[in-house]
N, C-alpha and C. Protein backbone atom coordinates (compact mmCIF):
# COMPACT_ATOMS: atom_id res chain seq x y z
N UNK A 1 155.16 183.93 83.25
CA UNK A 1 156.27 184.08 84.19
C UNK A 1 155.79 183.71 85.59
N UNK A 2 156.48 182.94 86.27
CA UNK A 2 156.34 182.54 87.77
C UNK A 2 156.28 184.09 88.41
N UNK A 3 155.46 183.36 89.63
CA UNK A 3 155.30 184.90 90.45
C UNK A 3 156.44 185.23 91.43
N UNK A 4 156.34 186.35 91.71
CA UNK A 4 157.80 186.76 92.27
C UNK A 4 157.50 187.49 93.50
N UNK A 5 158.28 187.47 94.57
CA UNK A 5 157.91 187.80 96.22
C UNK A 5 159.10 188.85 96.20
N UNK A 6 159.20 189.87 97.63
CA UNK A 6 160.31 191.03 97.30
C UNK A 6 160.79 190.00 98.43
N UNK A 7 162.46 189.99 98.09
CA UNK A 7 163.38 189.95 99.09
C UNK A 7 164.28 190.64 99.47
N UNK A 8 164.41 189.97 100.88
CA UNK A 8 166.09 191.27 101.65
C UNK A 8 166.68 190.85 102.08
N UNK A 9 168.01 191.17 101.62
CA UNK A 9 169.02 190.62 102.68
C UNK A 9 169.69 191.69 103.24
N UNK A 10 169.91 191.15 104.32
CA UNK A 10 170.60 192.63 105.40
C UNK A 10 171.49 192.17 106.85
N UNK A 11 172.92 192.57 106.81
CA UNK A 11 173.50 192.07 107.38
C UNK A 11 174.36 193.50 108.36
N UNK A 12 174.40 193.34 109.51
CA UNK A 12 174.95 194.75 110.32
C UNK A 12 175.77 195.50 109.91
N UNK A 13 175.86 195.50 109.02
CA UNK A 13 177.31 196.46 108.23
C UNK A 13 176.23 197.13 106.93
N UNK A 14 175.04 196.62 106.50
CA UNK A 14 174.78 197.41 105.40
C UNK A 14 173.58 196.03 104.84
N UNK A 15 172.83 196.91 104.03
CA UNK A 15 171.58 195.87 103.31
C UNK A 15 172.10 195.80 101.92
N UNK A 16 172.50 194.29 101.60
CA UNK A 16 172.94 194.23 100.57
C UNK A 16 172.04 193.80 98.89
N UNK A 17 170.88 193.56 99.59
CA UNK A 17 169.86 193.43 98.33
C UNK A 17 168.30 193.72 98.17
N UNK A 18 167.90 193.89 97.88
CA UNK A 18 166.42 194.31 97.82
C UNK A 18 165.70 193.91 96.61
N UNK A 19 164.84 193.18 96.32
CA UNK A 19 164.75 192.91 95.15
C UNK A 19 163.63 192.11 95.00
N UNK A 20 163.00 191.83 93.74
CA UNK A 20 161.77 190.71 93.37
C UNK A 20 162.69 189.30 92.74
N UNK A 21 161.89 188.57 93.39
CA UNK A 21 162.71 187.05 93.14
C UNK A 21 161.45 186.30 92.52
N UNK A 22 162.08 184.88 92.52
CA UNK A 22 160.90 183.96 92.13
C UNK A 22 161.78 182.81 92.89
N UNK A 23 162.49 182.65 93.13
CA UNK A 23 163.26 181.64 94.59
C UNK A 23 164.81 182.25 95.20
N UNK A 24 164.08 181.95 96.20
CA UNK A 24 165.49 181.85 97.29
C UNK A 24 166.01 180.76 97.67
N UNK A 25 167.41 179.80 97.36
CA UNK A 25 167.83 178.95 97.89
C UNK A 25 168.71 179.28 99.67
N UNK A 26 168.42 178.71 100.34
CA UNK A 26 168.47 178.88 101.88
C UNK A 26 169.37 178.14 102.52
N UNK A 27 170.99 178.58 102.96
CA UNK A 27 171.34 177.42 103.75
C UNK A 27 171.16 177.26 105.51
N UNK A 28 169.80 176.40 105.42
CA UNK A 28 168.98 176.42 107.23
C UNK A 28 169.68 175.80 107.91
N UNK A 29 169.91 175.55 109.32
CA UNK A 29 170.42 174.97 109.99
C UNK A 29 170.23 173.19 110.48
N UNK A 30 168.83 173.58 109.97
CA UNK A 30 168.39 172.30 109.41
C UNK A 30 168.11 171.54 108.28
N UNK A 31 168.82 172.10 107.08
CA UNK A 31 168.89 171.67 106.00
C UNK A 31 168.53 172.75 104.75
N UNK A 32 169.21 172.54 103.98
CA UNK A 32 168.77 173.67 102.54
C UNK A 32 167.18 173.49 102.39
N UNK A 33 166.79 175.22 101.92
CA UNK A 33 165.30 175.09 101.49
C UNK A 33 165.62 176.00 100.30
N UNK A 34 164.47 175.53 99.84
CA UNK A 34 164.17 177.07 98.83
C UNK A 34 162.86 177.57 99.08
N UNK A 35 162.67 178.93 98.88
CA UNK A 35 161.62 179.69 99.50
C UNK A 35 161.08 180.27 98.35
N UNK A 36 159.76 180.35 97.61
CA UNK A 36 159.16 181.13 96.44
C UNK A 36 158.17 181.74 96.88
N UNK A 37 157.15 182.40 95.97
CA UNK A 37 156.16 182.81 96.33
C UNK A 37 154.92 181.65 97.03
N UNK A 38 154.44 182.27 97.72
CA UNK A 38 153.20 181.38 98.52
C UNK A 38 153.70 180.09 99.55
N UNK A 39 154.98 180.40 99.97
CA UNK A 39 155.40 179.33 100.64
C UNK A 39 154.84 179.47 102.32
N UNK A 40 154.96 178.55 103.12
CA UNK A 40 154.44 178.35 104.04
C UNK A 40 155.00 179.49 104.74
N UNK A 41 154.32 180.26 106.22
CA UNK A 41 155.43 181.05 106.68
C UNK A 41 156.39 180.12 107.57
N UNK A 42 157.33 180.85 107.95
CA UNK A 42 159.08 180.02 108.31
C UNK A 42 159.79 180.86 108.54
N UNK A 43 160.33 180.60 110.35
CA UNK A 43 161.70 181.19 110.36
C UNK A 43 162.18 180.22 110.48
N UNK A 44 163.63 180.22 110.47
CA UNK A 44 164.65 179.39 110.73
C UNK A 44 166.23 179.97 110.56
N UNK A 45 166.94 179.50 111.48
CA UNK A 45 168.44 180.04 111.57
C UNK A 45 168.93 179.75 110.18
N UNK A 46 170.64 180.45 109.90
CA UNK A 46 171.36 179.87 108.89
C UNK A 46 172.57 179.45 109.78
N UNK A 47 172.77 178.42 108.95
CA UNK A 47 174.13 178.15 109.10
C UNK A 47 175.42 178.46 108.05
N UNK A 48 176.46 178.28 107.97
CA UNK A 48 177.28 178.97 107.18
C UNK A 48 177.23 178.30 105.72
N UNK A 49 177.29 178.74 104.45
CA UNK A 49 176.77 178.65 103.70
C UNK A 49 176.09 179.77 102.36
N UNK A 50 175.79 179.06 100.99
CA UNK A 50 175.83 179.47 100.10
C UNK A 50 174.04 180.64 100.20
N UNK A 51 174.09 181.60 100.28
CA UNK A 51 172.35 181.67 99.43
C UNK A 51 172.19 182.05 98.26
N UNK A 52 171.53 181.57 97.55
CA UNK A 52 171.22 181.84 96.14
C UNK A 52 169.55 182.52 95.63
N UNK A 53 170.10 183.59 94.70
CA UNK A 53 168.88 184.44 94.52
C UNK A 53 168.30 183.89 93.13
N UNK A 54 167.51 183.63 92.87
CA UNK A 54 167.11 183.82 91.16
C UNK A 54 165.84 184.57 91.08
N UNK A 55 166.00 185.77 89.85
CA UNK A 55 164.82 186.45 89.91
C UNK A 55 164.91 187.42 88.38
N UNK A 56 163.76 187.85 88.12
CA UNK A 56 163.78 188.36 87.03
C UNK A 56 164.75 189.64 86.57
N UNK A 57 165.71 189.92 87.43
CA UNK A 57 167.44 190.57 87.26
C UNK A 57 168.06 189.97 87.42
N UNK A 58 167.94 188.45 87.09
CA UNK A 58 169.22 187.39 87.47
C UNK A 58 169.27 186.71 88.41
N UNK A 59 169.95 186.47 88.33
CA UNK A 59 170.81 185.69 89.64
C UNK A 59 171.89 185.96 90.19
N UNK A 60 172.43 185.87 91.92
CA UNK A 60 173.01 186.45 92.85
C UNK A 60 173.37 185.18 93.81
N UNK A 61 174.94 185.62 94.39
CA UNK A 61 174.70 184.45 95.37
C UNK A 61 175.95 185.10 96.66
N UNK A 62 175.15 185.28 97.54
CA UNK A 62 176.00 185.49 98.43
C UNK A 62 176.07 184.44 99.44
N UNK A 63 177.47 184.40 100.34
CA UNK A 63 177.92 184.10 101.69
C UNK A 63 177.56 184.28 102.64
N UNK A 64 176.71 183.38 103.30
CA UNK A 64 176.27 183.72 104.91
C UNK A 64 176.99 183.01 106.02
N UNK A 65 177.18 183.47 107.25
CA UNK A 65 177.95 183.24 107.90
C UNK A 65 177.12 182.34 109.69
N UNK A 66 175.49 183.07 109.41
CA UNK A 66 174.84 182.78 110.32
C UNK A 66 173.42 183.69 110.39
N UNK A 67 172.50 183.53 110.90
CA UNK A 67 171.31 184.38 111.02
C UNK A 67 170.03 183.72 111.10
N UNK A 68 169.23 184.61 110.54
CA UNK A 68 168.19 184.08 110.31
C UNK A 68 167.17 184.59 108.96
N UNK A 69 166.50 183.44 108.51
CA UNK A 69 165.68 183.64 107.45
C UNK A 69 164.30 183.40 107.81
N UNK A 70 163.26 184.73 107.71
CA UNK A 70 161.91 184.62 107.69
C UNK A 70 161.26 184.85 106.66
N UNK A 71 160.11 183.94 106.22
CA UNK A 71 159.42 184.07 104.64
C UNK A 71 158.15 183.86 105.59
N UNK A 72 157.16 185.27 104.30
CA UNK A 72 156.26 185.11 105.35
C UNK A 72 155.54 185.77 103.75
N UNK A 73 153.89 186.47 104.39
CA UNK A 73 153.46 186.75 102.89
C UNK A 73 153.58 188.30 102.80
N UNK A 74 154.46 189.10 103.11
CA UNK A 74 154.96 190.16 102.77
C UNK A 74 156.63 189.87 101.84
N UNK A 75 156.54 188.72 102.29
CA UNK A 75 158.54 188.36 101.55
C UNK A 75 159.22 187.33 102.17
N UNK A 76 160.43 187.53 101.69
CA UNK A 76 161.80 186.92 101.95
C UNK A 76 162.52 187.80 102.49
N UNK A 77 162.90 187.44 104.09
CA UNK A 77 163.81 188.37 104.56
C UNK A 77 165.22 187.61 105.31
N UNK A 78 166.48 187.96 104.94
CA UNK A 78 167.21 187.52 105.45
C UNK A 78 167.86 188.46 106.21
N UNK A 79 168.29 188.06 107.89
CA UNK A 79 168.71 188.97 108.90
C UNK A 79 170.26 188.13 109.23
N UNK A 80 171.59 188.15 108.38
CA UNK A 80 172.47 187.72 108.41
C UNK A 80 173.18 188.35 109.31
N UNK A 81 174.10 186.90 110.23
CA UNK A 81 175.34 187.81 111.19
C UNK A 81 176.66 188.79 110.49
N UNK A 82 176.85 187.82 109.03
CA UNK A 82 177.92 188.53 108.59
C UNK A 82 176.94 188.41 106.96
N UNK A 83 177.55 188.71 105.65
CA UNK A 83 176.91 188.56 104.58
C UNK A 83 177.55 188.91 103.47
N UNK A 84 178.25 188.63 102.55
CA UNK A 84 179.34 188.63 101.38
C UNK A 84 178.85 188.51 100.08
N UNK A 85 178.47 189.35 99.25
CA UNK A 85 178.71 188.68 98.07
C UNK A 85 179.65 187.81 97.43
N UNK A 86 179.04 186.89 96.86
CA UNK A 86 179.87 185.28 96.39
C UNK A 86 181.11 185.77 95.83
N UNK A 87 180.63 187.29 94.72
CA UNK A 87 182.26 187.42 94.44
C UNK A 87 182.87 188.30 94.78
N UNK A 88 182.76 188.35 95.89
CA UNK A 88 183.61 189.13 96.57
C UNK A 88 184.51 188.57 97.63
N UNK A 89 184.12 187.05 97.77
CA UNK A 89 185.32 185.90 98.87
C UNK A 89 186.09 185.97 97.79
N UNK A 90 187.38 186.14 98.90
CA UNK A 90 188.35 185.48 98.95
C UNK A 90 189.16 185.37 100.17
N UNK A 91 190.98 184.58 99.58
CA UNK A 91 191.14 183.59 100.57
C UNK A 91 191.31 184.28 102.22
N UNK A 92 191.64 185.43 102.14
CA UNK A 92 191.60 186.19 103.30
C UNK A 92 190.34 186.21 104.01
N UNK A 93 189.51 186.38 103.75
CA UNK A 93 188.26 186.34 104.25
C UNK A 93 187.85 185.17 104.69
N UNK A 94 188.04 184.37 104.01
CA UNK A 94 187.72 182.82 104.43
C UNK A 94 188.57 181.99 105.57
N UNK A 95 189.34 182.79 105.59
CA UNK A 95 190.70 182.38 106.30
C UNK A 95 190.12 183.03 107.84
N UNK A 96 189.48 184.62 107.68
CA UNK A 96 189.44 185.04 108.91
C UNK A 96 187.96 184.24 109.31
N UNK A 97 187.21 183.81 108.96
CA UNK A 97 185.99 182.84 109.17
C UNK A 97 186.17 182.03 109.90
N UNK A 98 187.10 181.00 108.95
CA UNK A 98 187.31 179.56 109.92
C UNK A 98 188.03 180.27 111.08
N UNK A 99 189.28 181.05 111.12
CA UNK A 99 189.88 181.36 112.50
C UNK A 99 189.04 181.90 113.80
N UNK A 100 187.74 182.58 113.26
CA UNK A 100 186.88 183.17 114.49
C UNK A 100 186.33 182.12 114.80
N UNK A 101 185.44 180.82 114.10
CA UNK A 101 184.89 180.04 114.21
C UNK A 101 185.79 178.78 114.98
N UNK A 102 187.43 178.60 114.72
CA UNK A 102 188.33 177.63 115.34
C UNK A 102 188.57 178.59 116.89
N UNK A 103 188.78 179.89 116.84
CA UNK A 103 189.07 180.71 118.48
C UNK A 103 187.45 180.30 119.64
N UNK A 104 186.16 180.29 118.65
CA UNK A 104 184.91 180.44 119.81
C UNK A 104 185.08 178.86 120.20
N UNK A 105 185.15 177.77 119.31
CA UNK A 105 185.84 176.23 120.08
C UNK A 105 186.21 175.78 120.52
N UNK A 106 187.75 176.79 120.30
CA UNK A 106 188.49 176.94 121.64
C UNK A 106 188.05 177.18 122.92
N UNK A 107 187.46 177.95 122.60
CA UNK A 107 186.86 178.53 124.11
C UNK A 107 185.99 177.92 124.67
N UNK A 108 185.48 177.77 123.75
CA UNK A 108 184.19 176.71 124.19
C UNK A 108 184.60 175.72 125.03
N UNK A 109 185.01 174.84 124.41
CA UNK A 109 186.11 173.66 125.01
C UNK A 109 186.57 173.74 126.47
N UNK A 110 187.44 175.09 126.47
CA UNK A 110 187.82 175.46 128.11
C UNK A 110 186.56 175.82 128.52
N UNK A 111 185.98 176.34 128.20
CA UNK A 111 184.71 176.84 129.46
C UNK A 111 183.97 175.43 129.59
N UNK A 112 184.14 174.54 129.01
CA UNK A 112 183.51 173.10 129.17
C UNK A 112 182.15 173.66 128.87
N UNK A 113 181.98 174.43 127.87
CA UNK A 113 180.34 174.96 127.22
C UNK A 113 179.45 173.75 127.06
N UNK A 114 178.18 174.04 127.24
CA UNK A 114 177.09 173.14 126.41
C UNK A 114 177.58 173.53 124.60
N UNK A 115 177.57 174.16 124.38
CA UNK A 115 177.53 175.22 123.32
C UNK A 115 178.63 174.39 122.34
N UNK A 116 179.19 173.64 122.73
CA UNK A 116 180.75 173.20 122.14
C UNK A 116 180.17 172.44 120.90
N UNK A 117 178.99 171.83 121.16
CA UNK A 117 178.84 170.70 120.25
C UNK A 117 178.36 171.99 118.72
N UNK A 118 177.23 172.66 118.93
CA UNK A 118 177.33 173.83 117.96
C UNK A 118 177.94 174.42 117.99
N UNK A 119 178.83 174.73 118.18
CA UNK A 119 180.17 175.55 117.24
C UNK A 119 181.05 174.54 116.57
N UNK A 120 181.27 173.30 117.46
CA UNK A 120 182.27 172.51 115.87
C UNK A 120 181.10 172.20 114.89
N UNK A 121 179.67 172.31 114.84
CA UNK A 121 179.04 172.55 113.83
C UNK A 121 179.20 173.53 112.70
N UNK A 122 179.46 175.01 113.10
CA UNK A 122 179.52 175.68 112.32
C UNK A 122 180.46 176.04 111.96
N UNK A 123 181.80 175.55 112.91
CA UNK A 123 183.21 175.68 112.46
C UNK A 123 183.38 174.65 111.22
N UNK A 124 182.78 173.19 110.70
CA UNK A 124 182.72 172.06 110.01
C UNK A 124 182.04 173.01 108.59
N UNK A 125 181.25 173.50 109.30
CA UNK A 125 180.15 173.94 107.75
C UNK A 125 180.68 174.91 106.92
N UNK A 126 181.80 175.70 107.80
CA UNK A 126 182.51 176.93 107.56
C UNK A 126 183.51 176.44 106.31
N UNK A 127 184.04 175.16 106.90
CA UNK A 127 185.23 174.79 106.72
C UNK A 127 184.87 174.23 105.27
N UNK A 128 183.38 173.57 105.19
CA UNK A 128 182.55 172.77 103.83
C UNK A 128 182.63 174.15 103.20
N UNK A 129 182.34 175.12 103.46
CA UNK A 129 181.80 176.57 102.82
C UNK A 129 183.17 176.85 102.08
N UNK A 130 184.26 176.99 102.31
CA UNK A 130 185.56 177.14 101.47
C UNK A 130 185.54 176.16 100.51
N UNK A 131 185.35 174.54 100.86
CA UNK A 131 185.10 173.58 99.63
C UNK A 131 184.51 173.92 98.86
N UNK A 132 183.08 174.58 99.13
CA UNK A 132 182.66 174.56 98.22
C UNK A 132 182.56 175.84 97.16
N UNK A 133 183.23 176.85 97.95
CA UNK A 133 183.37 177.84 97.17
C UNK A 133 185.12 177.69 96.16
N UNK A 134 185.79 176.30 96.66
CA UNK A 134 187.16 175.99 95.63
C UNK A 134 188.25 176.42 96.56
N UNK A 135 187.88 177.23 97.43
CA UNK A 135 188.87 177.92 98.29
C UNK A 135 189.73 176.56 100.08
N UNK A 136 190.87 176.92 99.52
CA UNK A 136 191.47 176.03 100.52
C UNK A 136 191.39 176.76 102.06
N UNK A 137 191.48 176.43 103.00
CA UNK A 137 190.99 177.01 104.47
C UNK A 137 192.64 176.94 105.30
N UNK A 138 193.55 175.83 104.88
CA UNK A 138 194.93 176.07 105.23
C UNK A 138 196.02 177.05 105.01
């Protein structure tokens, strides 16, 4: 059996997993990773997006909304802004996503932000994140 690292995910409302894995799929802000045992250490932000657990209790996949992921050689830790189990979206939820993510654009926009160009980033990824979970965003 592949070796297995403890991971966490934990998002301000509550820690939703704790557990021994053997990979974490990661959606980074700079591109999907997967994280196993003995991997390099790494932080890096998330962007909105799928994470996926596989580990010797299965497999898990929750909704991230934003944060950050550090793997280091104590673990896998994920420090999410918001954090959902996969089955637990739906269209309401997804609906209130893109709308917080379409209101900070807005704003952005009028305040003539630097900031404008990342947020229609994560408002776009938000919007991919309903695709790809089947869910329509209209």
């Amino acid at each position: 059996m592949a070796d297995t690292v403890q991971f966490n995910l934990v998002s301000p409302e509550r820690s939703l997993a704790s557990m021994q894995v053997n990979e974490v799929q990661i959606p980074g802000s700079d591109g999907d990773m997967t994280a196993m045992a003995d991997h390099a250490p790494t932080i890096t932000t998330l962007r909105p997006g799928v994470l996926k657990v596989s580990g010797p209790e299965g497999d898990a996949e929750y909704v991230v909304t934003g944060g950050f992921a550090e793997i280091g050689e104590s673990g896998i830790s994920v420090l999410a802004e918001r954090a959902i189990a996969k089955a637990d979206m739906d269209q309401a939820t997804l609906k209130g996503m893109v709308d917080a993510a379409t209101d900070a654009f807005a704003k952005a926009q009028d305040a003539n932000s630097e900031a404008a160009d990342d947020i229609a980033k994560t408002l776009a990824d938000t919007v991919a994140l309903g695709d790809a979970l089947g869910m329509s965003v209209n």
